[in-house]
Protein backbone atom coordinates (compact mmCIF):
# COMPACT_ATOMS: atom_id res chain seq x y z
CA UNK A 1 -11.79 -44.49 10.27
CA UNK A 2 -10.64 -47.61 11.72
CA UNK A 3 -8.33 -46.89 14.52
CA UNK A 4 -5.56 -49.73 12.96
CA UNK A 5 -4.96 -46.76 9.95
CA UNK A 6 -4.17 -44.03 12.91
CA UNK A 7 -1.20 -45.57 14.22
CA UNK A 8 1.12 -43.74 11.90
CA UNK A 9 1.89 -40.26 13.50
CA UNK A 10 2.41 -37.05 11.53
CA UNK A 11 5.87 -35.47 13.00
CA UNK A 12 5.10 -32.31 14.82
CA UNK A 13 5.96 -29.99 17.40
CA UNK A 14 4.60 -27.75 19.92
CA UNK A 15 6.48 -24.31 19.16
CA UNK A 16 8.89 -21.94 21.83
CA UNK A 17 7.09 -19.01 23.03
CA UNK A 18 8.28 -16.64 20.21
CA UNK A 19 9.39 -19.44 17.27
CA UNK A 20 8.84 -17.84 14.59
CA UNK A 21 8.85 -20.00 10.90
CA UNK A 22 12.50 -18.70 10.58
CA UNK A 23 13.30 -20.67 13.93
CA UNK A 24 11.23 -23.66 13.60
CA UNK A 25 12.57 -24.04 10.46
CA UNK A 26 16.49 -23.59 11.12
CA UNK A 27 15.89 -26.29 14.41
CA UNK A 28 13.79 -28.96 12.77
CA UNK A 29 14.85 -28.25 8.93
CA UNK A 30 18.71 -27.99 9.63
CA UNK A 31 21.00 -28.36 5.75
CA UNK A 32 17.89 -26.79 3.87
CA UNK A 33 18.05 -23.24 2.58
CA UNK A 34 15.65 -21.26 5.46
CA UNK A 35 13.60 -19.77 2.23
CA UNK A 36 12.67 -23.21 1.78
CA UNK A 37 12.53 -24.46 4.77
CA UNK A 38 10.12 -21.56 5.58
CA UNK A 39 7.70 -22.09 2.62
CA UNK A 40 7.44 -26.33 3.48
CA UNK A 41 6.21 -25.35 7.02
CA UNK A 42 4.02 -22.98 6.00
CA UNK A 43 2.47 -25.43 3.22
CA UNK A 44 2.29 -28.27 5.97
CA UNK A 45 0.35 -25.80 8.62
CA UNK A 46 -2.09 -23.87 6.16
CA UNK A 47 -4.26 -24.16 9.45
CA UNK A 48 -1.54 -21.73 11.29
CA UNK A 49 -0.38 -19.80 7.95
CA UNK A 50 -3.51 -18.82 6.58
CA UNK A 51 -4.56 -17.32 10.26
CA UNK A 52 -5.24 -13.58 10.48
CA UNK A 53 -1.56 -12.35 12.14
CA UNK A 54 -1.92 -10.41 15.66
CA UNK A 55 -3.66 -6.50 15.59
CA UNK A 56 -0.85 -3.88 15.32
CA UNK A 57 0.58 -3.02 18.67
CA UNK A 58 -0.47 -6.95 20.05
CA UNK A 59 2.38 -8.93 22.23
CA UNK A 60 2.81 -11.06 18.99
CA UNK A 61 3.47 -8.62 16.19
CA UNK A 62 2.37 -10.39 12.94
CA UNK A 63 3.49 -13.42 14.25
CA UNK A 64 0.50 -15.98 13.84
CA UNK A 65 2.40 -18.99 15.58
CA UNK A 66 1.47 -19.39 19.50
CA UNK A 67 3.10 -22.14 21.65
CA UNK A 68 0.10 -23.79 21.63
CA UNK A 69 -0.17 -24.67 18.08
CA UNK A 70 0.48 -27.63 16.87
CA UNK A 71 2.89 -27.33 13.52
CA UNK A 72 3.93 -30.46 11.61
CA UNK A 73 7.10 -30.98 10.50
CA UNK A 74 7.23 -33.16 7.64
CA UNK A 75 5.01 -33.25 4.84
CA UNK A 76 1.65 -35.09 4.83
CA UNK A 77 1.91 -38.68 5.37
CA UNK A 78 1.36 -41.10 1.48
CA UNK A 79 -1.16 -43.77 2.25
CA UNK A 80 0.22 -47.04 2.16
């Protein structure tokens, strides 16, 4: 892919150790109802919703978000 059709960037964020989609979604998705909010991140991050969540008894619960995931926060970009 020519690098001229990468210069639009996807919105996204790096999460808060301990967002949860509830969070992320009341900071970044403020005036929509959190149910949602909740289910148009999880559509736009299939690569962080779909994950396995943590082993019962693990630090994150069934959390599947770590701070080092990158979660996008507006839908996927129309082609011009």
């Amino acid at each position: 892919m020519p690098a001229a059709e990468l210069s639009t960037v996807r919105k996204s964020i790096l999460p808060q150790n301990g967002d949860t989609w509830q969070s992320i979604a009341a900071r970044m998705l403020p005036g929509v109802a959190e149910p949602e909010a909740v289910s148009k991140l999880q559509s736009w991050n299939l690569h962080v919703f779909m994950r396995a969540s943590g082993a019962a008894g693990s630090v994150r619960g069934n959390n599947p978000i770590l701070p080092s995931d990158v979660i996008f926060v507006e839908p996927p970009l129309a082609k011009a």
